[in-house]
Protein backbone atom coordinates (compact mmCIF):
# COMPACT_ATOMS: atom_id res chain seq x y z
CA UNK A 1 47.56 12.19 -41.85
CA UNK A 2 49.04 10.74 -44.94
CA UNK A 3 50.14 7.56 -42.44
CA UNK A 4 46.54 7.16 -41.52
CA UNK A 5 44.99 7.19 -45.23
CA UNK A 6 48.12 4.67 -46.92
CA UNK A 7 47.14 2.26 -43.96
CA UNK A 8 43.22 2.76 -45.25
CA UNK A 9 44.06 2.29 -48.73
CA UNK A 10 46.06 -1.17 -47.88
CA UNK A 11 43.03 -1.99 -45.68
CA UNK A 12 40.40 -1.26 -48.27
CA UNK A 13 42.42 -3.05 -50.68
CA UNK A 14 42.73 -5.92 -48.88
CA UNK A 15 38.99 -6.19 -47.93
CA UNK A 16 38.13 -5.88 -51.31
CA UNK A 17 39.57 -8.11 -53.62
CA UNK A 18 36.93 -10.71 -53.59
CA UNK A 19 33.59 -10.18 -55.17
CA UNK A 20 32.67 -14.26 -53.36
CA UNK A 21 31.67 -15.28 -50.26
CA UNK A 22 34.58 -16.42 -49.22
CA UNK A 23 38.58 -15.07 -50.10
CA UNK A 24 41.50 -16.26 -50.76
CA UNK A 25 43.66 -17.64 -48.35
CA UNK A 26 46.42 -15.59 -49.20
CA UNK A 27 43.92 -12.34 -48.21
CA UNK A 28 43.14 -13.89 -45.27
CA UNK A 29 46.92 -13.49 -44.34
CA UNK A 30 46.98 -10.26 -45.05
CA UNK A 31 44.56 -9.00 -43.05
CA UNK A 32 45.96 -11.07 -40.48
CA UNK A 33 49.39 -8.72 -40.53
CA UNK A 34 47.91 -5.52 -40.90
CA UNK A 35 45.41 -6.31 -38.34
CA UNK A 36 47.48 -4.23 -35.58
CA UNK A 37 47.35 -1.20 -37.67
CA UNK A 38 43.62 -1.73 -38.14
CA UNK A 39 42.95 -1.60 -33.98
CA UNK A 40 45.66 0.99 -34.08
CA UNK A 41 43.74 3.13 -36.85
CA UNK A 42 40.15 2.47 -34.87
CA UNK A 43 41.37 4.56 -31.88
CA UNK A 44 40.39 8.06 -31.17
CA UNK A 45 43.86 8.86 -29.65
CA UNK A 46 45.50 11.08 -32.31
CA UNK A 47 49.23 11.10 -30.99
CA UNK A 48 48.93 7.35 -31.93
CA UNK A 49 50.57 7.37 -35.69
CA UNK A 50 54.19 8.72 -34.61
CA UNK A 51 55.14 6.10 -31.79
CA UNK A 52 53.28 3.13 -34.42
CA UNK A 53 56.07 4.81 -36.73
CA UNK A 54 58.74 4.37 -34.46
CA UNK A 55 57.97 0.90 -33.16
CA UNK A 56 56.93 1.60 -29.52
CA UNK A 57 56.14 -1.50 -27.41
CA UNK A 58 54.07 0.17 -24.96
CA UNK A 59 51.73 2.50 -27.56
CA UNK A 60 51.31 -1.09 -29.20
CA UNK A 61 50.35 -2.30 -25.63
CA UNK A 62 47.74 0.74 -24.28
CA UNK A 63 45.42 0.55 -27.20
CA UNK A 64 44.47 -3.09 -27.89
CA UNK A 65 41.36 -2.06 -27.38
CA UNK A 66 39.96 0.38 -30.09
CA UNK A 67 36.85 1.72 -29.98
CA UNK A 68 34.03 1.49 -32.49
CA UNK A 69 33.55 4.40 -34.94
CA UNK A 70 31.82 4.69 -38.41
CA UNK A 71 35.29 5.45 -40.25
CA UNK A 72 36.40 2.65 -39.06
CA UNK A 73 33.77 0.61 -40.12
CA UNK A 74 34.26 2.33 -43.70
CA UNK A 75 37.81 1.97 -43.82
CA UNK A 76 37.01 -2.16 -43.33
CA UNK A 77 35.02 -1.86 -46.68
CA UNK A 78 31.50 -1.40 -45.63
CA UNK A 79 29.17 0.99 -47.19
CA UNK A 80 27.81 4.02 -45.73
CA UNK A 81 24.60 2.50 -45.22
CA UNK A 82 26.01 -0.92 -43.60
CA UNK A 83 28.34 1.29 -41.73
CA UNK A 84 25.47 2.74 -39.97
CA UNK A 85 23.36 -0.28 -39.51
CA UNK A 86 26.03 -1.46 -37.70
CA UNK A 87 27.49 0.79 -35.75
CA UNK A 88 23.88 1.34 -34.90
CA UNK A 89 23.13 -1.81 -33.64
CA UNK A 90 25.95 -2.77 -31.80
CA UNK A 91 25.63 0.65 -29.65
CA UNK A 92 21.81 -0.29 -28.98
CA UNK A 93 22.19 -3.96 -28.32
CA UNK A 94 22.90 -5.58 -24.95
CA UNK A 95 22.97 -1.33 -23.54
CA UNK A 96 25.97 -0.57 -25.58
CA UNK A 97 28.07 -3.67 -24.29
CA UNK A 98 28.07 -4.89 -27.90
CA UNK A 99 30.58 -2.35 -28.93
CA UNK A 100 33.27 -4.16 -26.63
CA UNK A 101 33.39 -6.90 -28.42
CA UNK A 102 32.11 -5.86 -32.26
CA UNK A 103 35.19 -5.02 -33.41
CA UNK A 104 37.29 -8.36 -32.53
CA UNK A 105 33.98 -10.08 -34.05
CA UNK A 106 34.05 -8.23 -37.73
CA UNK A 107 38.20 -9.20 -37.18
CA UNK A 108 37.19 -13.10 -36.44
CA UNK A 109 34.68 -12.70 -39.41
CA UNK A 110 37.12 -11.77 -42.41
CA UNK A 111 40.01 -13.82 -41.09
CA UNK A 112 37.42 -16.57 -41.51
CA UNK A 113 37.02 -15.21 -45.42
CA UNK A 114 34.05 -13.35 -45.90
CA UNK A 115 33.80 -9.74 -47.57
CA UNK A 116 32.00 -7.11 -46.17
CA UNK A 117 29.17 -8.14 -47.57
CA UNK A 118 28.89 -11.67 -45.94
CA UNK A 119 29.41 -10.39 -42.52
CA UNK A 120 26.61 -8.21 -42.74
CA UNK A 121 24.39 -11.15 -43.70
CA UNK A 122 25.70 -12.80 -41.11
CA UNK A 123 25.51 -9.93 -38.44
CA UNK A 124 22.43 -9.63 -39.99
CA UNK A 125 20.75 -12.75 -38.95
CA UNK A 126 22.59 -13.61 -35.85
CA UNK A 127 23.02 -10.21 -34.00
CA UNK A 128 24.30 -12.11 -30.79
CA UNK A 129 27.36 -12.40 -32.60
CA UNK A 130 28.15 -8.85 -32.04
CA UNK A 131 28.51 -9.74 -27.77
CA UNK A 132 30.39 -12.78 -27.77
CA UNK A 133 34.32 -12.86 -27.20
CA UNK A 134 36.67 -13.45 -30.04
CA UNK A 135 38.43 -15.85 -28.13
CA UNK A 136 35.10 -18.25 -28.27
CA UNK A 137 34.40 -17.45 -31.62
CA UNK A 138 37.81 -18.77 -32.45
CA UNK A 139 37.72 -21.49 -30.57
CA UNK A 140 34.20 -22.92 -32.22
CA UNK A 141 35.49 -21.85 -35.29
CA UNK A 142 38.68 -24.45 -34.98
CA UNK A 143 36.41 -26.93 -33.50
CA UNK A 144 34.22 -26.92 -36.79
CA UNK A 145 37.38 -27.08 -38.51
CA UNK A 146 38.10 -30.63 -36.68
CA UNK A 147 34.80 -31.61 -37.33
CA UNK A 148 35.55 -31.93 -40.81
CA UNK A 149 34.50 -28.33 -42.29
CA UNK A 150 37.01 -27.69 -44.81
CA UNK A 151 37.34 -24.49 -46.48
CA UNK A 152 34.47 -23.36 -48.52
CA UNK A 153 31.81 -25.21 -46.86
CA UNK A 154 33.02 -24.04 -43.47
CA UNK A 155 32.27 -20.52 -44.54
CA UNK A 156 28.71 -21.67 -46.25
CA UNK A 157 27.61 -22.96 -43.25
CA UNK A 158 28.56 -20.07 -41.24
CA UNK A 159 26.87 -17.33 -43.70
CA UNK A 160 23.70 -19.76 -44.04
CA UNK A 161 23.28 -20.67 -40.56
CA UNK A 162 25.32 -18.20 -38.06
CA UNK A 163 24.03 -19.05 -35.18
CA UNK A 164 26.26 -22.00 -34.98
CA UNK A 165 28.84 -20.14 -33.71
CA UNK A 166 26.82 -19.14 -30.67
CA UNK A 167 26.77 -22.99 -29.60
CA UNK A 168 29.31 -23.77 -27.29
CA UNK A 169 32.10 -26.24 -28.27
CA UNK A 170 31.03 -28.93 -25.83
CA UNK A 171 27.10 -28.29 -27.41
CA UNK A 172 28.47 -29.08 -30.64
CA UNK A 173 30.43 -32.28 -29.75
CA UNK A 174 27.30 -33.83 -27.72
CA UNK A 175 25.01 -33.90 -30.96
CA UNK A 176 27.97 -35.41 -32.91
CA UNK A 177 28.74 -38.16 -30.69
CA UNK A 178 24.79 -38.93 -30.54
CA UNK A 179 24.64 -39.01 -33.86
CA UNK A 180 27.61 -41.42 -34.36
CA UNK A 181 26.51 -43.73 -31.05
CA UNK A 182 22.78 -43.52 -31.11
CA UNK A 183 21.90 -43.31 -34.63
CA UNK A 184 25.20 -44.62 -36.14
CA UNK A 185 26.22 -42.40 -38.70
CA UNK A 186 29.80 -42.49 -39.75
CA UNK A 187 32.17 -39.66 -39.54
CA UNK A 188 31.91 -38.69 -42.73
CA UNK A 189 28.26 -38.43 -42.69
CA UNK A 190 28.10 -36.69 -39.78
CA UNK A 191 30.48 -34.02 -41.58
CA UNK A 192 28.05 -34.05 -43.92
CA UNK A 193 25.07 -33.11 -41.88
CA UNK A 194 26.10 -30.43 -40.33
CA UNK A 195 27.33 -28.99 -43.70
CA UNK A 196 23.91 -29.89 -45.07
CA UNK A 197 21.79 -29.31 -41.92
CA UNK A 198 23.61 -27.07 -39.26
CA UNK A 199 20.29 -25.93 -37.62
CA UNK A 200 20.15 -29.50 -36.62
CA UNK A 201 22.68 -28.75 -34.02
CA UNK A 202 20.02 -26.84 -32.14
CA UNK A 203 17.35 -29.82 -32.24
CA UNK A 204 16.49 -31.42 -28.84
CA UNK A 205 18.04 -34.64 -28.62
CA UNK A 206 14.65 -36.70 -27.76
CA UNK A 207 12.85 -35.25 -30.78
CA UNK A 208 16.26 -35.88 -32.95
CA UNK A 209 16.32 -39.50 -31.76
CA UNK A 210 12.60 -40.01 -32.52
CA UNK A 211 12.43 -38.58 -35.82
CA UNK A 212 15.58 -40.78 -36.64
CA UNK A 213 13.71 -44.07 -35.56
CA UNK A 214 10.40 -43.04 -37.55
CA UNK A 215 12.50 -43.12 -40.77
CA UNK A 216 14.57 -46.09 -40.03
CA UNK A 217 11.72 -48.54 -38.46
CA UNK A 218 8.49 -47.06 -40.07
CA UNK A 219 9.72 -45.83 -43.19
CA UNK A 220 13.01 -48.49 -43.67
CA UNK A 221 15.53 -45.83 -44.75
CA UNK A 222 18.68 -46.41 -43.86
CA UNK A 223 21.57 -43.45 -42.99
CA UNK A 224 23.18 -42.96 -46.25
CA UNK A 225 20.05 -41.92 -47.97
CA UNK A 226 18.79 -39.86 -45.12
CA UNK A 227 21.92 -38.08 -45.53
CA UNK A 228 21.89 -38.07 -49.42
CA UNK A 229 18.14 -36.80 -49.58
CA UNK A 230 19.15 -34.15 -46.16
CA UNK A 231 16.33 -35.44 -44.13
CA UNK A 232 17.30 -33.04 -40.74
CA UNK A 233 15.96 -30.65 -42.80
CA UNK A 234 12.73 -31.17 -42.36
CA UNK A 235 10.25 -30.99 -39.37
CA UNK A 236 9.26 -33.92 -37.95
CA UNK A 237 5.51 -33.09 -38.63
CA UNK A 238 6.15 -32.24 -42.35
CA UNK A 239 7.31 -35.90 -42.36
CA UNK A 240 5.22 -37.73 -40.45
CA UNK A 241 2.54 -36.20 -42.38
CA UNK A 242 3.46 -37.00 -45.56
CA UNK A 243 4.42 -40.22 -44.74
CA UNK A 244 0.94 -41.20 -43.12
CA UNK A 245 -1.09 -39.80 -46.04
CA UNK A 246 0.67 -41.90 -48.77
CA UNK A 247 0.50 -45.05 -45.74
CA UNK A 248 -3.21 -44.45 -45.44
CA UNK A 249 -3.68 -44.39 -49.43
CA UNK A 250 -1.56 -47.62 -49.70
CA UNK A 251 1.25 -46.08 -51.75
CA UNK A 252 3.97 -46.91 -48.96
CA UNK A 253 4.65 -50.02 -46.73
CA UNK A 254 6.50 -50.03 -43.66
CA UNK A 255 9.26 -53.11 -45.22
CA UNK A 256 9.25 -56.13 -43.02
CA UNK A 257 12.59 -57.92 -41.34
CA UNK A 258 14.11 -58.35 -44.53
CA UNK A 259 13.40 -55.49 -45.62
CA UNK A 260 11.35 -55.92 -48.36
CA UNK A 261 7.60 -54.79 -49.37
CA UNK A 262 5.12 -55.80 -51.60
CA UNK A 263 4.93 -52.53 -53.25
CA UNK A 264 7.31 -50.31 -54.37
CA UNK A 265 7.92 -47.63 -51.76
CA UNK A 266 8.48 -43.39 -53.25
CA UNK A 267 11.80 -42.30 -52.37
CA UNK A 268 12.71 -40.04 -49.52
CA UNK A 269 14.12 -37.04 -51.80
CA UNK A 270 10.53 -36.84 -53.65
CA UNK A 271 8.61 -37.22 -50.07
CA UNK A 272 10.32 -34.70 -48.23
CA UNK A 273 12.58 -32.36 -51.29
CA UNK A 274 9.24 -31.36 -52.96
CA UNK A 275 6.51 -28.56 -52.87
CA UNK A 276 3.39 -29.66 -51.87
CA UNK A 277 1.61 -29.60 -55.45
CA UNK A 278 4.73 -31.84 -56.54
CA UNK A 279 4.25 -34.28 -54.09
CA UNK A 280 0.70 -34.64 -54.94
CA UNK A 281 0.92 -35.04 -58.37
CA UNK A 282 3.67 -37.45 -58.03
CA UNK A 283 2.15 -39.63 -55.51
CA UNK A 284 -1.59 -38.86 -55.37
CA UNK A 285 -2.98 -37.21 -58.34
CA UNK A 286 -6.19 -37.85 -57.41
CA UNK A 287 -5.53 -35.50 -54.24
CA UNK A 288 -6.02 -32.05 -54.28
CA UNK A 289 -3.95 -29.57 -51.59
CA UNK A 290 -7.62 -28.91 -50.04
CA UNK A 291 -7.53 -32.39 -49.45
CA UNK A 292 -4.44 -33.01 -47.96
CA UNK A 293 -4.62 -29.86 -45.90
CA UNK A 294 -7.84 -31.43 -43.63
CA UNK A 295 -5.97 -34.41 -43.50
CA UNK A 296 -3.07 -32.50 -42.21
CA UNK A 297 -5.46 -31.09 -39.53
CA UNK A 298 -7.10 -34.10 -38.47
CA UNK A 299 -3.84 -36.42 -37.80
CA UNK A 300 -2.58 -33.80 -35.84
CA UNK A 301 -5.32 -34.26 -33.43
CA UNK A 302 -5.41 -37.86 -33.20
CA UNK A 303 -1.38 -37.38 -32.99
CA UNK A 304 -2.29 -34.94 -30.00
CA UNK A 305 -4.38 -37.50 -28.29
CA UNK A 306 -2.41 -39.75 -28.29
CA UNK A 307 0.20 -37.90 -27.07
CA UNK A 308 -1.92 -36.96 -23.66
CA UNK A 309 -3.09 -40.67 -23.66
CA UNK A 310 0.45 -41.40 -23.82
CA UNK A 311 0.95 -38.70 -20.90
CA UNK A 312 -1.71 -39.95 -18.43
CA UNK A 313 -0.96 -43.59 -18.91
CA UNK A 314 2.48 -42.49 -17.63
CA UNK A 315 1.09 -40.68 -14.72
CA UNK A 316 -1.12 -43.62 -13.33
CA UNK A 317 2.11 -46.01 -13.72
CA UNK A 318 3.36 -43.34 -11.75
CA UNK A 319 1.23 -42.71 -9.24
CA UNK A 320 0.86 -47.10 -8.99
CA UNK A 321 4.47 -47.17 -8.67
CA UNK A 322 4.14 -44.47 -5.55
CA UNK A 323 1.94 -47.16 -3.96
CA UNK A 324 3.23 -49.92 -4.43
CA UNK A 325 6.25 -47.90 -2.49
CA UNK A 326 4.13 -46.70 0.11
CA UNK A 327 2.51 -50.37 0.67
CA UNK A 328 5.92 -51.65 0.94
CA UNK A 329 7.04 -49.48 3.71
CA UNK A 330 3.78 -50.44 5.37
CA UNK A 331 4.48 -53.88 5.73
CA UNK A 332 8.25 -53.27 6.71
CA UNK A 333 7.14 -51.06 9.41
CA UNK A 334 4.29 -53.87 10.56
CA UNK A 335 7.06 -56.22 10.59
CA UNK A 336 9.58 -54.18 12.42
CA UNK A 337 6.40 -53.72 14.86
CA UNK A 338 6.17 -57.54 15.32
CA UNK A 339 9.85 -58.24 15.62
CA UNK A 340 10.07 -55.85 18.85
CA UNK A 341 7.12 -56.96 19.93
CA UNK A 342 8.23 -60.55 20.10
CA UNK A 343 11.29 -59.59 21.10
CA UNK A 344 10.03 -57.67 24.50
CA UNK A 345 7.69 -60.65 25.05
CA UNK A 346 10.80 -63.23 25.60
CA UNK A 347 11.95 -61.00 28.16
């Protein structure tokens, strides 16, 4: 017994000597050496202590895989209540599946850094997390890591947007390479999106690409300061709408060639980085949010039909296209007709 509460004192120590969201690395190593007695101590077997004592291979060997209990969770620094929550929720999720892998995702969690209390805001808001295999949580963790995520802003972005580590690694590297070939970012900037804009990893690619050209042709912004003023932020119809009111007032001007306009065109961080009352008073005082609010309403509509206008012009193209096919097999088969028919003739 007094084996079993040192190793919870060194654990509890360990978990708790950071009051940020991140620790030190030097913690992060120490959890990664006592980590063996931590499975070892989450196991119900009780004959487990003396052979751990004496170095036994084979104990070491039968229980790699511990099962979840609430004094384990305590002993990893959680509070009662947390404790609960989570040992709660991982038996109800996925039938009780979750509890396979929750333990080897709290270990991927505070080797990454974060206290207790970041991994329950992130368990929190991504509950998936608690069913996927440490071995792909580590490996979309590195690839992050190669991406450019350097410590600190690797563990941001996970406790502000955890569902990044439910994308698969090849996921991840698709939107990055479109970003760099289609819409030319650099490297660097695309670091710098996904530490600004994770969720933007989850974006289809067509709407992506779209919004992209809207701010680049319409609005003649070019990459640095939509990644400057975080413009995957915001929804495309947040943008589009705010860009079309101030274009139908005459306070901005799609630039021409060269780029210029006759007018002097609000910047993209007090379009888009504002409340609405802001941007009104800043670019339309004579507005009020009433105002702005039909508008809102109405483009949508005419943004709607043109959209289905868009949609059936497709469909006749389409359907002309069909046509033309089936008129073209027509006249191959009248021809092939005519060739045999001349053909049996001259005999």
């Amino acid at each position: 017994m007094s084996a079993r509460f040192a190793i919870c004192r060194v654990l509890c120590h360990v978990t708790n000597t950071t009051t940020s969201i991140f620790s030190p690395l030097q913690s992060s190593r120490c959890l990664q050496r006592s980590w063996t007695q931590w499975r070892l101590l989450c196991s119900p077997s009780r004959n487990l202590l003396p052979n751990v004592a004496n170095n036994d291979p084979a104990s070491l060997q039968r229980h790699t895989g511990p099962e979840l209990s609430l004094p384990c969770l305590l002993d990893m620094g959680f509070t009662q209540t947390q404790a609960e929550q989570i040992f709660e929720f991982a038996c109800k999720t996925s039938g009780g599946s979750a509890t396979k892998h929750c333990l080897s995702t709290l270990t991927v969690l505070f080797m990454l850094g974060l206290n207790p209390s970041s991994v329950m805001k992130v368990l929190t808001k991504c509950p998936i997390l608690y069913t996927i295999k440490e071995s792909l949580l580590q490996e979309r963790i590195s690839n992050l890591r190669k991406l450019g995520l350097v410590e600190g802003s690797l563990q941001r972005v996970v406790v502000h947007y955890p569902a990044i580590l439910t994308l698969p690694v090849k996921k991840i590297k698709h939107v990055t390479l479109f970003l760099r070939e289609k819409c030319l970012f650099t490297v660097q900037q695309v670091t710098q999106i996904l530490r600004d804009s994770p969720a933007i990893m989850h974006e289809d690619l067509a709407q992506l690409e779209y919004k992209f050209q809207y701010v680049y042709f319409r609005m003649g912004i070019k990459q640095a300061e939509m990644v400057k003023h975080r413009l995957f932020r915001s929804t495309l119809e947040e943008l589009r709408t705010r860009h079309t009111f101030l274009e139908r007032r005459g306070l901005y001007q799609t630039p021409d060639k060269k780029g210029q306009t006759v007018i002097a065109n609000p910047k993209l961080d007090s379009v888009l980085n504002v409340d609405l009352d802001t941007f009104l008073l800043a670019h339309a005082a004579n507005a009020s949010a009433e105002e702005y609010d039909v508008f809102r309403r109405l483009v949508a509509r005419e943004w709607k039909q043109e959209e289905r206008h868009h949609g059936d012009c497709q469909a006749e193209m389409e359907d002309s296209d069909d046509d033309d096919d089936d008129e073209e097999e027509e006249e191959e088969d009248e021809m092939e007709g005519k060739e045999s028919y001349r053909k049996r003739k001259k005999k």
